[in-house]
N, C-alpha and C. Protein backbone atom coordinates (compact mmCIF):
# COMPACT_ATOMS: atom_id res chain seq x y z
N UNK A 1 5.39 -14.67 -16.25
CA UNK A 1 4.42 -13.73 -15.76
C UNK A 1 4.99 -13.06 -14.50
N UNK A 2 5.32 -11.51 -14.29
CA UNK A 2 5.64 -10.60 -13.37
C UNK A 2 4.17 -10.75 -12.26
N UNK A 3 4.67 -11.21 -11.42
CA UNK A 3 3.59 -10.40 -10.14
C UNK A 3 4.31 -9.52 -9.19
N UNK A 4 3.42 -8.68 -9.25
CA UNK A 4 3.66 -7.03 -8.35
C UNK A 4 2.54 -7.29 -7.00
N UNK A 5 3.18 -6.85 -5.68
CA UNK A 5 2.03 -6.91 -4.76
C UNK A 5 2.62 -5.95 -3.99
N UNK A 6 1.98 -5.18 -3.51
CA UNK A 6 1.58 -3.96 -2.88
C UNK A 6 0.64 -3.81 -1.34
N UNK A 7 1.09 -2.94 -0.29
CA UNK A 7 -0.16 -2.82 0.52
C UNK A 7 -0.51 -1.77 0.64
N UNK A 8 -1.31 -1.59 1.64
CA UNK A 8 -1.89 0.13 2.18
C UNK A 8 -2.84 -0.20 3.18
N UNK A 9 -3.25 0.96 3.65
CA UNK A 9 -5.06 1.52 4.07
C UNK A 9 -5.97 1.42 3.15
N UNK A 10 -5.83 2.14 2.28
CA UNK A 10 -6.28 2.95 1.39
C UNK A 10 -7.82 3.34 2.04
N UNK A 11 -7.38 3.59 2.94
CA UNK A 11 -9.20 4.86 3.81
C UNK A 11 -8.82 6.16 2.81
N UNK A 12 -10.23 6.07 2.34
CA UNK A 12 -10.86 7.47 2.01
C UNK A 12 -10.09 7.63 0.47
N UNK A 13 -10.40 6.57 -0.42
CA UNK A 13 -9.16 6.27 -1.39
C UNK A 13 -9.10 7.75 -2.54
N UNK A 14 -8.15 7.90 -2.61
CA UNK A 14 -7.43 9.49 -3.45
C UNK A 14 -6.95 9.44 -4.66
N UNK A 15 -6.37 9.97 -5.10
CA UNK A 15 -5.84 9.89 -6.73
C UNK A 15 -4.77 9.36 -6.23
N UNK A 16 -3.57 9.65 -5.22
CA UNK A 16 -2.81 9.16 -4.64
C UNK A 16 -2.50 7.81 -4.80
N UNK A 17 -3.62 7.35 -4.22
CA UNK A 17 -3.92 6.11 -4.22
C UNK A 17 -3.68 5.12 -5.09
N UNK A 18 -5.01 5.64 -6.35
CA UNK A 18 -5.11 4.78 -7.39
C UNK A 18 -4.32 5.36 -8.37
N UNK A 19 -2.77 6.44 -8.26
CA UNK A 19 -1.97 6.63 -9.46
C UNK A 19 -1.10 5.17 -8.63
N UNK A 20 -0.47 4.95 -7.52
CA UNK A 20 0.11 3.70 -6.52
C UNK A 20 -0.09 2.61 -7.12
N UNK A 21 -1.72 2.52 -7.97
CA UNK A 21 -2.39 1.17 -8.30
C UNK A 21 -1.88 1.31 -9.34
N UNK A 22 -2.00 2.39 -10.44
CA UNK A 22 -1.85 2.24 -11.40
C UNK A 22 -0.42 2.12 -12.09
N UNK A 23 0.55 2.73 -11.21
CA UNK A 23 2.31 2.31 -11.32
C UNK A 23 2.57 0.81 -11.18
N UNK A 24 2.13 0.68 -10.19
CA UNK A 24 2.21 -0.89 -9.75
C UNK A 24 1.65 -2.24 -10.90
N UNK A 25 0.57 -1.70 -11.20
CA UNK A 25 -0.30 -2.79 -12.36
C UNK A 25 0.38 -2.22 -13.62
N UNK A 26 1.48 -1.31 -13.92
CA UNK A 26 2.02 -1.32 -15.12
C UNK A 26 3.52 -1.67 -15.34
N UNK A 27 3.56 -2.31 -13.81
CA UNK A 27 5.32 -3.36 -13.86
C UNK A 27 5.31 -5.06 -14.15
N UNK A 28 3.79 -5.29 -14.17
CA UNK A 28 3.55 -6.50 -14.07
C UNK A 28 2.39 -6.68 -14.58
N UNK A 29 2.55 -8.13 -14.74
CA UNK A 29 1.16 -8.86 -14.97
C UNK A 29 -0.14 -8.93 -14.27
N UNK A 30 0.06 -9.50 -13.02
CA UNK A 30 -0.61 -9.66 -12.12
C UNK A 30 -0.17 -8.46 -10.95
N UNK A 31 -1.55 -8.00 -10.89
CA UNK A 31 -1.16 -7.09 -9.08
C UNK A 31 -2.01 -7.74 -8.34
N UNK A 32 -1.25 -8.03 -7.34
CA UNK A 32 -1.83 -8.32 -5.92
C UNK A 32 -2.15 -7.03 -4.82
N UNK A 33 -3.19 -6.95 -4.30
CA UNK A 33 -3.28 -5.21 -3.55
C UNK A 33 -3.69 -6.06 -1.98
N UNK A 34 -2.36 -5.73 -1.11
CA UNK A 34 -2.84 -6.11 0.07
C UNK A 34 -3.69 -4.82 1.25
N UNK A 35 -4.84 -4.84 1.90
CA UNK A 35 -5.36 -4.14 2.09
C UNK A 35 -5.43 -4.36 3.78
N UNK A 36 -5.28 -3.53 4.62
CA UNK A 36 -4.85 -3.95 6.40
C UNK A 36 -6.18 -3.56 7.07
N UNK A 37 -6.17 -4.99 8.07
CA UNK A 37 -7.75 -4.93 8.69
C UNK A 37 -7.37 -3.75 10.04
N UNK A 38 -8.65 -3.36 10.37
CA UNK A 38 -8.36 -2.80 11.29
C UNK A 38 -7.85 -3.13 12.74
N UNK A 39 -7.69 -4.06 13.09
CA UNK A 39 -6.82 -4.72 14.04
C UNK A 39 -5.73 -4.73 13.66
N UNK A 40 -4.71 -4.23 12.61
CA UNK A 40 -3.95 -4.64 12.07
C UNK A 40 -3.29 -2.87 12.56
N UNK A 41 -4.25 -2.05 11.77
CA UNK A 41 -3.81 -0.59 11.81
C UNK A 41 -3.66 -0.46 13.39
N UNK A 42 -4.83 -0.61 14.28
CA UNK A 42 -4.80 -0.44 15.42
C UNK A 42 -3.66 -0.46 16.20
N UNK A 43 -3.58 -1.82 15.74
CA UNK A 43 -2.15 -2.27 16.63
C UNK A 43 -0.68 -1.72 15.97
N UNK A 44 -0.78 -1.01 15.57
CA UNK A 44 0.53 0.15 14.80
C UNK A 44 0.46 1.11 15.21
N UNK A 45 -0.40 1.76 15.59
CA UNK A 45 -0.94 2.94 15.90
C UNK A 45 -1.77 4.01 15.15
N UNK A 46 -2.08 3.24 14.21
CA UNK A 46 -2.90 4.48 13.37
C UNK A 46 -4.78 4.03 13.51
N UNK A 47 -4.68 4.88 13.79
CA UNK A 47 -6.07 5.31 14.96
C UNK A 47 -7.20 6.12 14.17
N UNK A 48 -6.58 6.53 12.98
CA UNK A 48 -7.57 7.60 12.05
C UNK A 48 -8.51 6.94 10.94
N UNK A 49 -7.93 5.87 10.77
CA UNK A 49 -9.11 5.11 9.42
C UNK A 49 -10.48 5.48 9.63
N UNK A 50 -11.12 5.80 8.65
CA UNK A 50 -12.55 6.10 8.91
C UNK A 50 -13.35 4.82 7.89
N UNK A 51 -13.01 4.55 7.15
CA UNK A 51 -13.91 3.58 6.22
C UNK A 51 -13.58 2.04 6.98
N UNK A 52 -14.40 1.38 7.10
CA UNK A 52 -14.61 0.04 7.29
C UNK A 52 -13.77 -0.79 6.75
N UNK A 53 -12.86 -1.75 7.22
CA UNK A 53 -12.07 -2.75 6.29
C UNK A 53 -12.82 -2.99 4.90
N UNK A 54 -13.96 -3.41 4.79
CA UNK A 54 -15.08 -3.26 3.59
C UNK A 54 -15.25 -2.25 2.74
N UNK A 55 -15.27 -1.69 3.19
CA UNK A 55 -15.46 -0.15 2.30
C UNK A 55 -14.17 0.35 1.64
N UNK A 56 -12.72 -0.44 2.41
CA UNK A 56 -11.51 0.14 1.99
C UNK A 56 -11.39 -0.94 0.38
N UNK A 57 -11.83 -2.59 0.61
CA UNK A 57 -11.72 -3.26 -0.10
C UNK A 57 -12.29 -3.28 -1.38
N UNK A 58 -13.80 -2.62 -0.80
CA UNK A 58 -14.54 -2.73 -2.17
C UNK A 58 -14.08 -1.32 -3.06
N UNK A 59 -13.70 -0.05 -2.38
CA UNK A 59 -13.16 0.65 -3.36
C UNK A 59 -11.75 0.55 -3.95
N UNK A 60 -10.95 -0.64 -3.34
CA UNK A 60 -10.10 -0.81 -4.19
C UNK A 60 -10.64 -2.09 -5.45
N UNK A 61 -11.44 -2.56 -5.16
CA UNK A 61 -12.14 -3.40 -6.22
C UNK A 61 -12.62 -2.70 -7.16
N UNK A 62 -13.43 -1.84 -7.10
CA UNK A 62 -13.79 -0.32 -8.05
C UNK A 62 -12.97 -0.28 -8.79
N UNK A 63 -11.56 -0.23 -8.84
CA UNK A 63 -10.67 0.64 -9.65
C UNK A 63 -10.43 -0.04 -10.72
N UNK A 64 -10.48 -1.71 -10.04
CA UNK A 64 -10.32 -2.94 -11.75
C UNK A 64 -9.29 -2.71 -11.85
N UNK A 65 -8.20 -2.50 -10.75
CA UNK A 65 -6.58 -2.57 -11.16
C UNK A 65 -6.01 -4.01 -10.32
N UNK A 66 -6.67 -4.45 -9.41
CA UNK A 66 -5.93 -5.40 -8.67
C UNK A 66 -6.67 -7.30 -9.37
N UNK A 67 -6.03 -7.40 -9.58
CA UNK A 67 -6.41 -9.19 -9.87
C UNK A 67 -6.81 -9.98 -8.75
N UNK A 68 -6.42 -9.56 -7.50
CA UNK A 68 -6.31 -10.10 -6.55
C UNK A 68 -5.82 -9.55 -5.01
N UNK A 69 -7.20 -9.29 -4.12
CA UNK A 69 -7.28 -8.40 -3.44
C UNK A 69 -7.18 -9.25 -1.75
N UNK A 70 -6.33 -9.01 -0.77
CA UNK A 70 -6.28 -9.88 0.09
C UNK A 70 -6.41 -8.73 1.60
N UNK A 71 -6.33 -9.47 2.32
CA UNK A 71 -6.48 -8.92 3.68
C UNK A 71 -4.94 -8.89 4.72
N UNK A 72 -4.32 -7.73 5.29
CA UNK A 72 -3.04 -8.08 6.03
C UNK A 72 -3.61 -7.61 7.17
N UNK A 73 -3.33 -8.78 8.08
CA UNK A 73 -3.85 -8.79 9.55
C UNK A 73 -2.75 -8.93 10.65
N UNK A 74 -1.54 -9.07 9.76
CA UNK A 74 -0.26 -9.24 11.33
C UNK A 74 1.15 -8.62 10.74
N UNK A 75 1.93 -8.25 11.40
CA UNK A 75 3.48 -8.02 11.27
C UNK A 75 3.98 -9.89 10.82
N UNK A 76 4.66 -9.42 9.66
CA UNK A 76 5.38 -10.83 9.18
C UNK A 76 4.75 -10.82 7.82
N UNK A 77 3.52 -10.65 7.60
CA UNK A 77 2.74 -11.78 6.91
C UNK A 77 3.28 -10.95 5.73
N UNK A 78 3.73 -9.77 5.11
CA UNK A 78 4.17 -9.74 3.93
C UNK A 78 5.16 -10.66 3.54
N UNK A 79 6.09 -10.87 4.02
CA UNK A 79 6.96 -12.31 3.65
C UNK A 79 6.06 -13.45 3.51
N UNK A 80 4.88 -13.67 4.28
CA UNK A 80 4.88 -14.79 3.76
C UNK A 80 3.66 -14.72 2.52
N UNK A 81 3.21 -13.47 2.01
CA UNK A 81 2.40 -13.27 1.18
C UNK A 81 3.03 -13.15 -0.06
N UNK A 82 4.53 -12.88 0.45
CA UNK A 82 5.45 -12.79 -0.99
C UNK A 82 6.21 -14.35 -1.40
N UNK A 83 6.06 -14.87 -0.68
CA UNK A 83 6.19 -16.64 -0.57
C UNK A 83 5.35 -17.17 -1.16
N UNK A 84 4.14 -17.11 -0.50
CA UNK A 84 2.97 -17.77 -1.15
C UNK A 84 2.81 -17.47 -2.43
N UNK A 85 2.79 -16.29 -3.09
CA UNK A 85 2.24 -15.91 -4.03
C UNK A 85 3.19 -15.29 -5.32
N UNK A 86 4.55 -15.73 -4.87
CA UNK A 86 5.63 -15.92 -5.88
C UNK A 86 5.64 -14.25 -6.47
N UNK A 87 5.40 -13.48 -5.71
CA UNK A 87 5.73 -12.15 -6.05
C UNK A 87 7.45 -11.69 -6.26
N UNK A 88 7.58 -10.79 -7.92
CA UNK A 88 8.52 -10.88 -8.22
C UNK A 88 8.75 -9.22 -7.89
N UNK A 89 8.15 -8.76 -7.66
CA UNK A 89 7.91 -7.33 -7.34
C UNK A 89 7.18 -6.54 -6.28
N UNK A 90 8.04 -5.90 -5.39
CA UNK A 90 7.33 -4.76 -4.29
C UNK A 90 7.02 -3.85 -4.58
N UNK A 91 5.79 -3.13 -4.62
CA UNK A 91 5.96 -1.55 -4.51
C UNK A 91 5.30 -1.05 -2.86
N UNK A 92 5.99 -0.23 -2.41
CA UNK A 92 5.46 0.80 -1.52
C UNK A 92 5.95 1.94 -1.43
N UNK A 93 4.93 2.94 -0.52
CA UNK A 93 5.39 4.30 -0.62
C UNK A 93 6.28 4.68 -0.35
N UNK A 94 6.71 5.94 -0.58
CA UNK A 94 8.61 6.49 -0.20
C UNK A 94 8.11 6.55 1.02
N UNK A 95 7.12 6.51 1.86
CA UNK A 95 7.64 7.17 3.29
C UNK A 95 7.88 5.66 3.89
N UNK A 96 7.74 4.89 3.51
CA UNK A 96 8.51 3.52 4.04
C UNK A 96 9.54 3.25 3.70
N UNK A 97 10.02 3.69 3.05
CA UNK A 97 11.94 2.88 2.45
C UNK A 97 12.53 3.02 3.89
N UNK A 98 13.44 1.40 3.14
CA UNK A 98 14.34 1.18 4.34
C UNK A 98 13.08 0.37 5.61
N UNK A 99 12.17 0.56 5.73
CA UNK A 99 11.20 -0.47 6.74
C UNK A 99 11.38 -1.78 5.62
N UNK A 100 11.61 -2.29 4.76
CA UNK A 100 10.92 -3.65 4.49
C UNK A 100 12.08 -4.11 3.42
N UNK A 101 13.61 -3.57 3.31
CA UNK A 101 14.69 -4.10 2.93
C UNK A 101 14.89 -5.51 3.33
N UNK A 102 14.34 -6.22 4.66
CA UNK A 102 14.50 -7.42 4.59
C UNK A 102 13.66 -8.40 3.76
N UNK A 103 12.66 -7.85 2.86
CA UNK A 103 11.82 -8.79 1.65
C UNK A 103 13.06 -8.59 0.60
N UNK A 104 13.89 -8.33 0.45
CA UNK A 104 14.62 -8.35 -0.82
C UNK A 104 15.02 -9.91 -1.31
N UNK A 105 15.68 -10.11 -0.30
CA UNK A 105 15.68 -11.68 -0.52
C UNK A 105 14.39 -12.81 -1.12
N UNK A 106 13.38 -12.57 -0.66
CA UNK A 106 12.35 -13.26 -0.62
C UNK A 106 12.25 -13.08 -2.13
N UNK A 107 11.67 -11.73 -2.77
CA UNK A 107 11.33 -11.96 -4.40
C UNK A 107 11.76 -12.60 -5.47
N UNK A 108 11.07 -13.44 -5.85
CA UNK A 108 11.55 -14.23 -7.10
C UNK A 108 11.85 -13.64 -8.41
N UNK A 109 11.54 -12.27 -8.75
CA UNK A 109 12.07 -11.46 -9.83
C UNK A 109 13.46 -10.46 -10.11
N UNK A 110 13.06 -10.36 -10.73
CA UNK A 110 14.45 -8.82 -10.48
C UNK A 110 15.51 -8.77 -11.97
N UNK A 111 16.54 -8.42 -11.75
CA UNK A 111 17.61 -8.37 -13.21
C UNK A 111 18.02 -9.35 -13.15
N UNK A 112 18.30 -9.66 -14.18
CA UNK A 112 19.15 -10.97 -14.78
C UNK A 112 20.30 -11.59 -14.05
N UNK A 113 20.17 -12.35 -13.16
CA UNK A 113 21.10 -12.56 -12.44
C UNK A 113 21.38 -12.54 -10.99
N UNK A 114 20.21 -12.06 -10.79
CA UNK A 114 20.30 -11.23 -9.29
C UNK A 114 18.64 -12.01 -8.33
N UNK A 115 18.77 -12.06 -7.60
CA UNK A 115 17.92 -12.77 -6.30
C UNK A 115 16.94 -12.28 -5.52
N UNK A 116 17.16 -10.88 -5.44
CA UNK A 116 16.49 -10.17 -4.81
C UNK A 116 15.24 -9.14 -4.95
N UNK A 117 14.71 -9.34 -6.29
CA UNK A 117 13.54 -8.73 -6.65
C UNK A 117 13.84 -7.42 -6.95
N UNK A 118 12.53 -6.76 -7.41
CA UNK A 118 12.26 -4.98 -7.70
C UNK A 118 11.74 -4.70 -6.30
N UNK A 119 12.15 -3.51 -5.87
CA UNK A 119 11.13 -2.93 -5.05
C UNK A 119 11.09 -1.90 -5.91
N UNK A 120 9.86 -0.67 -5.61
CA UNK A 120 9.27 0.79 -6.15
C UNK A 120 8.76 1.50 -5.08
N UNK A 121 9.23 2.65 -4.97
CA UNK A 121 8.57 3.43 -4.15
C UNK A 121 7.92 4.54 -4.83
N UNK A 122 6.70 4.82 -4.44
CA UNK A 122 5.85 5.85 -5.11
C UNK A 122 6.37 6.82 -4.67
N UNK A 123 6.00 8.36 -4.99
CA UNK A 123 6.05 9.73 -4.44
C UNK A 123 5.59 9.74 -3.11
N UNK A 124 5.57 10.46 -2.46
CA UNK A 124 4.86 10.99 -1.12
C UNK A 124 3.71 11.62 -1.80
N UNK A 125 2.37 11.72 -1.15
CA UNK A 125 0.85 11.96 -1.35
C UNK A 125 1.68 13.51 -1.02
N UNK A 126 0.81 13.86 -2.24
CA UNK A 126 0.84 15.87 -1.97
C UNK A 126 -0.72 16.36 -1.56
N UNK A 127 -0.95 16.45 -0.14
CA UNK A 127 -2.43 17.18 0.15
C UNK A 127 -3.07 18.24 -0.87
N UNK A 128 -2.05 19.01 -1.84
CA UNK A 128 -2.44 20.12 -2.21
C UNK A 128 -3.33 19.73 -3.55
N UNK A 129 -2.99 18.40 -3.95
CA UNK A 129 -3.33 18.21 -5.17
C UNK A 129 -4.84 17.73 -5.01
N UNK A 130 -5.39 16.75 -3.80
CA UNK A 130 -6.67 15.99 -3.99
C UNK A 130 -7.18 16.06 -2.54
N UNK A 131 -7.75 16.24 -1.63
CA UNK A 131 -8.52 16.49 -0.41
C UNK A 131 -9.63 15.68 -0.79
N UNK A 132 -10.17 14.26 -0.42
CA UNK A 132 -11.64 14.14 -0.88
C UNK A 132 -12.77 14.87 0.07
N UNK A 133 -12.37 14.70 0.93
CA UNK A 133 -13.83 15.85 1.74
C UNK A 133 -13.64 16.81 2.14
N UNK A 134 -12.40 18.02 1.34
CA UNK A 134 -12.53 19.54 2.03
C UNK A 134 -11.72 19.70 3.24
N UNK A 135 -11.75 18.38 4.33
CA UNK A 135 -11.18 18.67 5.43
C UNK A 135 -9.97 18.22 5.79
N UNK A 136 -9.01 18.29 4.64
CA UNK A 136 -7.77 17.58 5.34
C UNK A 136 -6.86 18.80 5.26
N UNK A 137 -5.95 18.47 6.34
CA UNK A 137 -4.32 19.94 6.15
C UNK A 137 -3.47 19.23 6.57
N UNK A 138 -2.52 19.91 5.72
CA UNK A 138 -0.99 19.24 5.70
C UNK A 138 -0.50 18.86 7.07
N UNK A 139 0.18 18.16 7.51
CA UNK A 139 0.59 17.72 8.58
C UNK A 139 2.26 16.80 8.51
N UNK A 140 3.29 18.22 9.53
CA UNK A 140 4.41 17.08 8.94
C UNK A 140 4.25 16.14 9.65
N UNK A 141 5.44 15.68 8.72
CA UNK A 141 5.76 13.89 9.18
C UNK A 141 6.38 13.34 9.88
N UNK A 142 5.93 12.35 10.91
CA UNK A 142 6.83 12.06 12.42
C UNK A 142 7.17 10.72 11.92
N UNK A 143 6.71 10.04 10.84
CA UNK A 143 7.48 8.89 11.24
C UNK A 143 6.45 8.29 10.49
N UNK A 144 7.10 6.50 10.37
CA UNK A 144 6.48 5.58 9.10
C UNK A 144 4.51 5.36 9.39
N UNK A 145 4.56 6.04 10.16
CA UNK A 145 2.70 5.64 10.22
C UNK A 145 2.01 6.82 10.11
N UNK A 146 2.59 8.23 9.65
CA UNK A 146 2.01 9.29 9.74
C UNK A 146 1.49 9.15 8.37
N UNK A 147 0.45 9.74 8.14
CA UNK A 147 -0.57 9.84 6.95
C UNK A 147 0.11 11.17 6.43
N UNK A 148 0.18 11.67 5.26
CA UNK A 148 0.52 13.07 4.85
C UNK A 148 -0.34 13.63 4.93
N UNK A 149 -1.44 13.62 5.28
CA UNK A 149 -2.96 14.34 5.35
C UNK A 149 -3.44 13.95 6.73
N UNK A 150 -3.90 15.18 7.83
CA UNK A 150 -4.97 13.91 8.48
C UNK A 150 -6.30 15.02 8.81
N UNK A 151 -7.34 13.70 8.90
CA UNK A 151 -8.37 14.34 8.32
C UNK A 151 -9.07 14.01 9.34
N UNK A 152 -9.89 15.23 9.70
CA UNK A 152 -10.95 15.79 10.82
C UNK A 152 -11.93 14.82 11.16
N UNK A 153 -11.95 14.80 12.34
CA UNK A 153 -13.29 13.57 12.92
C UNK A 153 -14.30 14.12 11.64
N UNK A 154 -15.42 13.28 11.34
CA UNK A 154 -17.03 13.89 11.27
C UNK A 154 -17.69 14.04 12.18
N UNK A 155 -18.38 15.12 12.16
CA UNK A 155 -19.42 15.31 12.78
C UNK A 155 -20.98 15.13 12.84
């Protein structure tokens, strides 16, 4: 049995999103969807989440793609979530490659022969395709915590 585990935000969840879920749950058996509390984002610097750690969880529960839905609350803990949970497969987005080359080692899957697991990187989110509330614009990209979208306080 392949397990695939994955993280994100997923605030304000997009097609983006759940095509991420749906690449991921079609390399494997089991997906694991790790989902980051807000103490977690905070302390990275991303300051824009608008949905509630709750609200991020239960709409990734909605989608009926993850088997198993967990919480990432610190720097490290993907290694040891890929330890614990015998994950033979990474996916994350292209705008992270190269941040998390040191899990290669850790995965228990991969080609015949080899030690170091799958990683996958999705596409980059295209704003043009899905906006859920009207108010997002393109915004380039400074770096591994920039959102490809960022989206307007409410009022």
């Amino acid at each position: 049995m392949k397990t695939v585990i994955t993280y994100g935000t997923f605030d304000l969840l997009h097609t983006g999103h759940v095509n991420l879920l749906k690449r991921a749950r079609a390399l494997g058996d089991r997906l694991i969807v790790g989902v980051t509390t807000d103490g977690y984002d905070q302390s990275r610097g991303k300051l824009n989440v608008l949905e509630s750690l709750e609200e991020r969880v239960e709409n990734v529960r909605k989608t009926g793609l993850a088997d198993l839905i967990i919480t990432e609350e610190l720097e490290g803990q993907k290694l040891h979530d890929i330890q614990k949970y015998g994950a033979d497969i990474f996916v994350i987005g292209s705008d992270w490659t190269g941040k998390f080359d040191y899990l290669r080692g850790t995965l228990r899957g991969g080609l015949p022969g080899a030690h170091e697991g799958r990683f996958f990187n999705r596409p980059p989110f295209r704003p043009e395709f899905h906006c859920p509330h009207g108010n997002c614009r393109p915004r380039a990209h400074s770096g591994p915590f920039s959102p490809g979208v960022q989206v307007r306080q409410r009022h």
